[in-house]
Protein backbone atom coordinates (compact mmCIF):
# COMPACT_ATOMS: atom_id res chain seq x y z
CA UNK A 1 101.93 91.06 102.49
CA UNK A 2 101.05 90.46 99.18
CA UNK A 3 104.56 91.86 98.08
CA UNK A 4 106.33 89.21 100.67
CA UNK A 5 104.68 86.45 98.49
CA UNK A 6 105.75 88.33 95.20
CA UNK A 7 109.36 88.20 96.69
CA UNK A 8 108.69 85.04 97.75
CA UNK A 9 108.24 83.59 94.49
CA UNK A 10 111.46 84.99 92.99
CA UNK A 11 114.55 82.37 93.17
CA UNK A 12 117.14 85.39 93.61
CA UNK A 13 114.97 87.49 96.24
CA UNK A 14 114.69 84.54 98.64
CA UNK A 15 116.91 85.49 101.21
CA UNK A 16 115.64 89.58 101.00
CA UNK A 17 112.15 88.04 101.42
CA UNK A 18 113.23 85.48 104.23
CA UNK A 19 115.00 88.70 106.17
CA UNK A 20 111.35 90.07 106.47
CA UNK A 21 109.55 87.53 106.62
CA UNK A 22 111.81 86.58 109.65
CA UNK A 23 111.09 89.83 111.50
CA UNK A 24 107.58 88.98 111.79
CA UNK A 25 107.93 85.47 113.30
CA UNK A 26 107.36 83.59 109.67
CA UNK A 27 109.22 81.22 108.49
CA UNK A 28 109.74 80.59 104.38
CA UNK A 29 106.87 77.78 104.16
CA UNK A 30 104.52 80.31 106.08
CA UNK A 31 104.79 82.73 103.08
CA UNK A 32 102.16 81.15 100.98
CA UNK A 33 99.68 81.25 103.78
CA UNK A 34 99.73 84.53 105.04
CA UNK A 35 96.11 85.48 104.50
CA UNK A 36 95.25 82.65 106.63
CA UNK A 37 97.89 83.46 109.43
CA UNK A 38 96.70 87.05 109.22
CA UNK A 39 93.34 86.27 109.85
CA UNK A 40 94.46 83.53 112.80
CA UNK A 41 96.42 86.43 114.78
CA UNK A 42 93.71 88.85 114.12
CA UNK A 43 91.28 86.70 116.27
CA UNK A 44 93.69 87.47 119.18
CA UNK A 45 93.94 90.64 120.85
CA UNK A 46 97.00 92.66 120.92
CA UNK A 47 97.94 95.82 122.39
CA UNK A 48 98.83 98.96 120.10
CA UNK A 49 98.20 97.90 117.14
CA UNK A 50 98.50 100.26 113.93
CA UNK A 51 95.37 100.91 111.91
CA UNK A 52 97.23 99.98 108.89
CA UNK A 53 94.45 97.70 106.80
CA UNK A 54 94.57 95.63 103.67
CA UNK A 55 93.55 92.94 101.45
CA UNK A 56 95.19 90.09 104.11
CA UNK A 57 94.69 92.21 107.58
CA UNK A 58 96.91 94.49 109.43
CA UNK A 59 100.80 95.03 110.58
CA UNK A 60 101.30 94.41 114.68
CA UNK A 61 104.18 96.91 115.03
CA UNK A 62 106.26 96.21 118.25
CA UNK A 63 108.70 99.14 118.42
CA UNK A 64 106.69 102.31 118.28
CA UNK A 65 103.79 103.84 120.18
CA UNK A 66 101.21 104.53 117.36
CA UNK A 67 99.15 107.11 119.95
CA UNK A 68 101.90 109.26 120.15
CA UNK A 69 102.78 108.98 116.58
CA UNK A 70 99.13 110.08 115.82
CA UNK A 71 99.49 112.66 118.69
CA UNK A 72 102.41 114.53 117.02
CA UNK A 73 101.28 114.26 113.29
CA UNK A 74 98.05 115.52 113.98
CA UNK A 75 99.14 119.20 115.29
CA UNK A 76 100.62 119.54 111.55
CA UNK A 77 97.71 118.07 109.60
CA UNK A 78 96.30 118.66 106.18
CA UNK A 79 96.00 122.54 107.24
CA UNK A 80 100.03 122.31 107.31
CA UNK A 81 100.79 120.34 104.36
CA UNK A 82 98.20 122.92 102.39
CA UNK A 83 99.73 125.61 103.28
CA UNK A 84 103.59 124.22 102.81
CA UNK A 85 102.44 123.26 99.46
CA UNK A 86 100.96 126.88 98.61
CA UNK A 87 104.04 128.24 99.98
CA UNK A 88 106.34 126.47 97.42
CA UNK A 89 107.83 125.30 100.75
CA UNK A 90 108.65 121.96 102.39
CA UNK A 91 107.39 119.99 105.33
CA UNK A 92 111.15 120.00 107.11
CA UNK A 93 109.22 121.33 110.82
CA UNK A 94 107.52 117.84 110.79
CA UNK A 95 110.41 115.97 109.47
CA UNK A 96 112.93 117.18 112.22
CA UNK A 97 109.98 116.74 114.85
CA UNK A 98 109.32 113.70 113.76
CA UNK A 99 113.22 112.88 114.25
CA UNK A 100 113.76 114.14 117.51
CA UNK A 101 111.30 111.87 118.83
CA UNK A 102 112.52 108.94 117.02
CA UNK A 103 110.14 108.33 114.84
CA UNK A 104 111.56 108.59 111.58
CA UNK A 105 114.46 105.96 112.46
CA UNK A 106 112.56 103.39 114.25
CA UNK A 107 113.27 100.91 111.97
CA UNK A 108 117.14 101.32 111.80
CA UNK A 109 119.39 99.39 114.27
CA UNK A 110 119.56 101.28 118.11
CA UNK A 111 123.76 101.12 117.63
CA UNK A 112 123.07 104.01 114.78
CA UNK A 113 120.56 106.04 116.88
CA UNK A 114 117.61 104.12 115.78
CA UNK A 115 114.91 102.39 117.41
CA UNK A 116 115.53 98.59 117.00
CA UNK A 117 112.62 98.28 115.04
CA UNK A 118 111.66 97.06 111.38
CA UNK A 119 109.76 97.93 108.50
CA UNK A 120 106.51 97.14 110.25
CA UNK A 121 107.42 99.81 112.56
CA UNK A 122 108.12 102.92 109.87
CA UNK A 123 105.18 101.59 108.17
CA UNK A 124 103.09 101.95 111.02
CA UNK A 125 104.65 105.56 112.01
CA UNK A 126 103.80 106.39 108.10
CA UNK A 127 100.50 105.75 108.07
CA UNK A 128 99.19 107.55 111.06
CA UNK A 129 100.83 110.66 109.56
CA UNK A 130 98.42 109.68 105.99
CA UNK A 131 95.87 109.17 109.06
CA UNK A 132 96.83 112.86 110.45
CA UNK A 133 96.59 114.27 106.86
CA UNK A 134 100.34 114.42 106.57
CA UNK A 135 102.12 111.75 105.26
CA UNK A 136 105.59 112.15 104.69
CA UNK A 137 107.02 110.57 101.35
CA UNK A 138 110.84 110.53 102.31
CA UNK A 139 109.97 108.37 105.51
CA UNK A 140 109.98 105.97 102.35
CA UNK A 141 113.13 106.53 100.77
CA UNK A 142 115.31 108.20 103.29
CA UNK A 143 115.11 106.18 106.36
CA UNK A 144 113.45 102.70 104.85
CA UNK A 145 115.40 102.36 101.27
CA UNK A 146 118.84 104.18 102.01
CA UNK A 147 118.86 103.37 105.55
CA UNK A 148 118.16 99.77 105.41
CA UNK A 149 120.76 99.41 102.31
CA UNK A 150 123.26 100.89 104.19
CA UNK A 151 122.39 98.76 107.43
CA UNK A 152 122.91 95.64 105.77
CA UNK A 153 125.83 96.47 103.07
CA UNK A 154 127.66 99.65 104.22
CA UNK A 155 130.83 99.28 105.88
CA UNK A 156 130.97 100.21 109.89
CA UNK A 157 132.65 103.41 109.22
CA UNK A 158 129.90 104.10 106.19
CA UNK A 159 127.10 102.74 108.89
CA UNK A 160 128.66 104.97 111.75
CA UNK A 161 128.74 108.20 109.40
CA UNK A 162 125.34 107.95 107.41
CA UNK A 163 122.77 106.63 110.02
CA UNK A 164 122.53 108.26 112.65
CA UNK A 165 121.37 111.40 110.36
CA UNK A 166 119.11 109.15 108.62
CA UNK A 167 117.50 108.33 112.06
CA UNK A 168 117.11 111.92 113.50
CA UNK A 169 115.71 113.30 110.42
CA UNK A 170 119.25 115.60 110.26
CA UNK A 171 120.03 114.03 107.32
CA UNK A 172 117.77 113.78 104.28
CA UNK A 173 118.78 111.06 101.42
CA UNK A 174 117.18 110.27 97.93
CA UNK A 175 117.81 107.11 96.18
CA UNK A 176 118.75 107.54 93.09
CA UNK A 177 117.49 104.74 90.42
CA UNK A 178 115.20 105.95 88.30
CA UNK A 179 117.15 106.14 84.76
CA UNK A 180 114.96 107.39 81.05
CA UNK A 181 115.56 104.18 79.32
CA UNK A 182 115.27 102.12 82.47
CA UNK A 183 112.95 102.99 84.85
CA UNK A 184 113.50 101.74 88.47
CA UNK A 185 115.01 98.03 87.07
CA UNK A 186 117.69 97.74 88.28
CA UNK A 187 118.71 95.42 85.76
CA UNK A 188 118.68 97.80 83.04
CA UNK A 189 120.61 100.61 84.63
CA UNK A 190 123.73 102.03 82.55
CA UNK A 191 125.14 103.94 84.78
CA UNK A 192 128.44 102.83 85.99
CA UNK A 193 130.92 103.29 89.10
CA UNK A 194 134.64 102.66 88.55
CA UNK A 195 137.03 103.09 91.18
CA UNK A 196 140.04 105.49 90.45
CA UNK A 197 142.36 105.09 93.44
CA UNK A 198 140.83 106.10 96.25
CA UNK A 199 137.90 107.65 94.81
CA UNK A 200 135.01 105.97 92.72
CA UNK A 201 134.02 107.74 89.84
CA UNK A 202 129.98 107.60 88.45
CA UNK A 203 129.24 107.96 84.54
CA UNK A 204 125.77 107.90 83.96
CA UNK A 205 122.03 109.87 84.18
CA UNK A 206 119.18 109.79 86.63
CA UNK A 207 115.64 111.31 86.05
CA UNK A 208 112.56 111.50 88.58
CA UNK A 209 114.44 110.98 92.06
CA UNK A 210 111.87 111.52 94.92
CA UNK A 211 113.25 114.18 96.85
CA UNK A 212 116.02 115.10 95.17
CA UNK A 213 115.50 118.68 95.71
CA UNK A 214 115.80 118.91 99.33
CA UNK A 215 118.10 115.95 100.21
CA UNK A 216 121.74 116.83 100.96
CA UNK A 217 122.95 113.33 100.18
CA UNK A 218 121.72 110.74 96.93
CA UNK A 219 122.35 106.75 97.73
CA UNK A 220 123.26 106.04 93.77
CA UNK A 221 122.68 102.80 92.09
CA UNK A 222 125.51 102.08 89.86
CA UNK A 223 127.07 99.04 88.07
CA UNK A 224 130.93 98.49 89.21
């Protein structure tokens, strides 16, 4: 919440933060007074909520069954990530699990093989696996950044191609920012796309992408 008023406050992130803001029920004067509309719907009582907890209150999620969630992350559980992680190997049982029971796309539109749900929704699926003791990083990059990005700006035939894997866990995607000299701001980023033809050709370097080593696909950020 308190990144909704960050975004909020931020001329050329206005309509980003008025997409979200939307897909609770708020409207762009409600963004300043979320604490107080937080604590207003807290007083009344609604079914399945997540446990998610904060500064401001919690996230009603409306697309996703948080027992079940909770239910299925919890016969992995720390014991599973411990020994993945002493393994040298990767959580990918969980991940495709996860996926076939349409978890890990909730938030991506149901046209795609999603779930028709929003960022409430992963966030709520996300943090009952941290709840489980196995919280799955890529649920933030994979299906929230890459997904969403290519939801609202891909073409239909991009949309049609990359989603669906996104949403069944099939296909794993890292986002690819990070640059030395620039961090993750965007608006220092060298690297460049330039179209040749067809094709697009990328001249440029990216260091410390999450996931990077077991994604078959990297969303890049680029200026054209």
């Amino acid at each position: 919440f308190d990144l909704y008023r960050a975004i909020g406050q931020q001329h050329k992130f206005e309509s980003l933060a008025l997409d979200y803001a939307q897909q609770f029920g708020w409207s762009a004067p409600q963004w300043f007074s979320m604490p107080k509309m937080v604590a207003e719907a807290a007083a009344e009582e609604r079914p399945k909520t997540s446990r998610i907890e904060g500064q401001v209150g919690w996230i009603s999620p409306a697309h996703i069954d948080t027992d079940a969630v909770a239910k299925l992350a919890g016969t992995y559980g720390r014991e599973y990530v411990e020994r993945q992680a002493a393994a040298g190997d990767k959580m990918t049982d969980m991940w495709l699990e996860m996926g076939r029971n349409g978890f890990l796309g909730v938030n991506l539109p149901e046209e795609y093989g999603g779930g028709g749900g929003g960022m409430a929704d992963l966030a709520a699926v996300l943090e009952e696996c941290a709840t489980a003791g196995a919280p799955l990083l890529m649920m933030v990059v994979s299906p929230a950044i890459c997904g969403s990005i290519i939801v609202r700006c891909g073409t239909e035939e991009q949309k049609r191609r990359w989603v669906p894997g996104l949403a069944d866990g099939t296909l794993l995607m890292a986002f690819g920012i990070t640059e030395a000299d620039a961090g993750s701001n965007s608006h220092q980023i060298t690297t460049t796309a330039r179209r040749d033809g067809d094709e697009w050709t990328l001249n440029g370097q990216k260091t410390f992408i999450s996931g990077v080593d077991e994604a078959q696909s990297v969303l890049i950020v680029a200026r054209t």
